[in-house]
N, C-alpha and C. Protein backbone atom coordinates (compact mmCIF):
# COMPACT_ATOMS: atom_id res chain seq x y z
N UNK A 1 244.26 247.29 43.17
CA UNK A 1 243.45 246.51 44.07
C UNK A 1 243.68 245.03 43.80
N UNK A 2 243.87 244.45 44.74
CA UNK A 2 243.97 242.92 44.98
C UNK A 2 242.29 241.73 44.60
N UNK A 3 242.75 240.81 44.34
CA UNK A 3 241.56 239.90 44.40
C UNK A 3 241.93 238.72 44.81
N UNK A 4 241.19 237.95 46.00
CA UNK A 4 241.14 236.62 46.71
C UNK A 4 240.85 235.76 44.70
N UNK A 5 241.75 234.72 45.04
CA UNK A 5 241.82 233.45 43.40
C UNK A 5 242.07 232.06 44.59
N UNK A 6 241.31 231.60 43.65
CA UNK A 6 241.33 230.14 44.17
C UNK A 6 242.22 229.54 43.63
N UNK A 7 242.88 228.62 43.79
CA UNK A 7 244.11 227.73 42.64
C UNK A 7 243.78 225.90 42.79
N UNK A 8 243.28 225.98 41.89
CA UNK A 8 242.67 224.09 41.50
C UNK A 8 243.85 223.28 41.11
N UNK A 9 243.94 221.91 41.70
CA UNK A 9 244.69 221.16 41.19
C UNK A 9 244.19 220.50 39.91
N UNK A 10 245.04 220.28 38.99
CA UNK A 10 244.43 219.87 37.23
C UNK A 10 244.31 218.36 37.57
N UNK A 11 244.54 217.35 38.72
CA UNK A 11 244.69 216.45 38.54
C UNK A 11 243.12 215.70 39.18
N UNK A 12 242.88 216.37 40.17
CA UNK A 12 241.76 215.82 41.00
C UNK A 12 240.73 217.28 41.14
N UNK A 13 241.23 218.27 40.40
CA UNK A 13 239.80 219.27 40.43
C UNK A 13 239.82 219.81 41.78
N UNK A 14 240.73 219.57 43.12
CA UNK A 14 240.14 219.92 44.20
C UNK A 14 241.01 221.57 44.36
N UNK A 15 240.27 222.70 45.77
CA UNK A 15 240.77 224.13 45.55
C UNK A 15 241.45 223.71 46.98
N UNK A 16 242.70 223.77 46.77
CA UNK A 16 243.65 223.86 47.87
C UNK A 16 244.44 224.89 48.56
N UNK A 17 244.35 225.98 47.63
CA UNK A 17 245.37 227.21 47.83
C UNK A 17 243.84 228.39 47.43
N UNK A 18 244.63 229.52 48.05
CA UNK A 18 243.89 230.76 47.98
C UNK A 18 244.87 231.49 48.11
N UNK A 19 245.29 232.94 46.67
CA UNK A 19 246.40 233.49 46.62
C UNK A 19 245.92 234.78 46.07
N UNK A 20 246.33 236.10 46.51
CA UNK A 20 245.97 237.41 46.01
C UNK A 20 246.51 237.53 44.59
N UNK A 21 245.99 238.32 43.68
CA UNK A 21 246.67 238.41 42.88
C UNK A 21 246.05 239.89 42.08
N UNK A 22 246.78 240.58 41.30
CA UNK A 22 246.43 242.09 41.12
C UNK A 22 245.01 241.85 40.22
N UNK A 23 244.54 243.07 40.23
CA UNK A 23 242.92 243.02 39.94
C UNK A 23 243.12 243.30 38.02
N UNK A 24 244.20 243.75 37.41
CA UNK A 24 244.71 244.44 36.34
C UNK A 24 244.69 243.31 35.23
N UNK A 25 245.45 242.23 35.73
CA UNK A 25 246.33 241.22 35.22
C UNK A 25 244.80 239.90 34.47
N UNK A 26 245.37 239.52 32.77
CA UNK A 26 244.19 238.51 32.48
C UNK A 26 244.62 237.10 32.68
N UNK A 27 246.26 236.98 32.21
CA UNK A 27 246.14 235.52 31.99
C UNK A 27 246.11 234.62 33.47
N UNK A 28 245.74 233.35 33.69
CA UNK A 28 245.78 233.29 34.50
C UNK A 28 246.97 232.17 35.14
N UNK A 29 246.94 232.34 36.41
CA UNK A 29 247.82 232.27 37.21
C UNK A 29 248.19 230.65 37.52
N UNK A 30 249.57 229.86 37.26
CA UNK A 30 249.66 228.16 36.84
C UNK A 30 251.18 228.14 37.77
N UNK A 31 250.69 227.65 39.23
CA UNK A 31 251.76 227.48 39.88
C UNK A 31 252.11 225.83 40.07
N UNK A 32 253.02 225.26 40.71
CA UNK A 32 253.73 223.76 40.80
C UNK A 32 253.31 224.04 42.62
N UNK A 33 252.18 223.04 42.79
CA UNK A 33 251.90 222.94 44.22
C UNK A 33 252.11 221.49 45.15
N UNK A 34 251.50 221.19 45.90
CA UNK A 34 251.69 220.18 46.76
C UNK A 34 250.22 219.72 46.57
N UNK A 35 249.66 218.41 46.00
CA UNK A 35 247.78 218.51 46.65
C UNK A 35 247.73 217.29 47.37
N UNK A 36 247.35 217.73 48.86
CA UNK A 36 246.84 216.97 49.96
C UNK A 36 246.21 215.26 49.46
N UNK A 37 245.15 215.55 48.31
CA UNK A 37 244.60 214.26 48.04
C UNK A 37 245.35 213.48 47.24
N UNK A 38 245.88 214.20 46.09
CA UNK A 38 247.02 213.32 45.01
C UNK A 38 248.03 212.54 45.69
N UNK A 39 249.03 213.50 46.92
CA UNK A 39 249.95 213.16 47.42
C UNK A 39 251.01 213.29 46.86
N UNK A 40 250.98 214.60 45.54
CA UNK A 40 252.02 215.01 45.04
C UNK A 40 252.16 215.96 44.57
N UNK A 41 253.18 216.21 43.73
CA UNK A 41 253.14 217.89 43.57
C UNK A 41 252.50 218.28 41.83
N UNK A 42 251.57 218.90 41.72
CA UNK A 42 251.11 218.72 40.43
C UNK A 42 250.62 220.59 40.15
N UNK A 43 250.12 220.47 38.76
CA UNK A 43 250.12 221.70 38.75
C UNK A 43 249.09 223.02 39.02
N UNK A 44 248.75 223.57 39.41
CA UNK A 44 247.23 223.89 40.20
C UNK A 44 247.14 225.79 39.17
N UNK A 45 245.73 225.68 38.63
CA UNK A 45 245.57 227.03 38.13
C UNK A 45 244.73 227.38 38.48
N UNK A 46 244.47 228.82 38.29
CA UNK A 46 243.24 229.78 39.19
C UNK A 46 241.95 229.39 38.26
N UNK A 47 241.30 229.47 39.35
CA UNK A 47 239.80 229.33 39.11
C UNK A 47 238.65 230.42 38.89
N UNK A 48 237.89 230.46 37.77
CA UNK A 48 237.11 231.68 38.10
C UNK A 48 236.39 232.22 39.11
C-alpha cells in the first residue's frame, strides 16, 4: 500500500511536491527539486 508524503524544501520550509511512496519503507525520502519561492533547485525531504 502506497502513502500520499509531502516533500519540504530545507531552505525556506515551504511543501511544494506531493509524492507516493511505499507504506513498508522508514528512511526518509531526500530528492534535488526546483522551489518556486527560492528560485532554485535545493534539496526537499518528506515531511511527517
Amino acid at each position: 500500500m502506497k502513502k500520499k508524503r509531502a516533500l519540504a524544501c530545507e531552505e525556506c520550509g515551504s511543501r511544494n511536491y506531493y509524492t507516493d511512496k511505499n507504506a513498508g519503507t522508514t528512511e526518509r525520502l531526500e530528492l534535488k527539486k526546483f522551489c518556486k519561492k527560492c528560485n532554485l533547485h535545493t534539496l526537499h525531504r518528506e515531511t511527517k
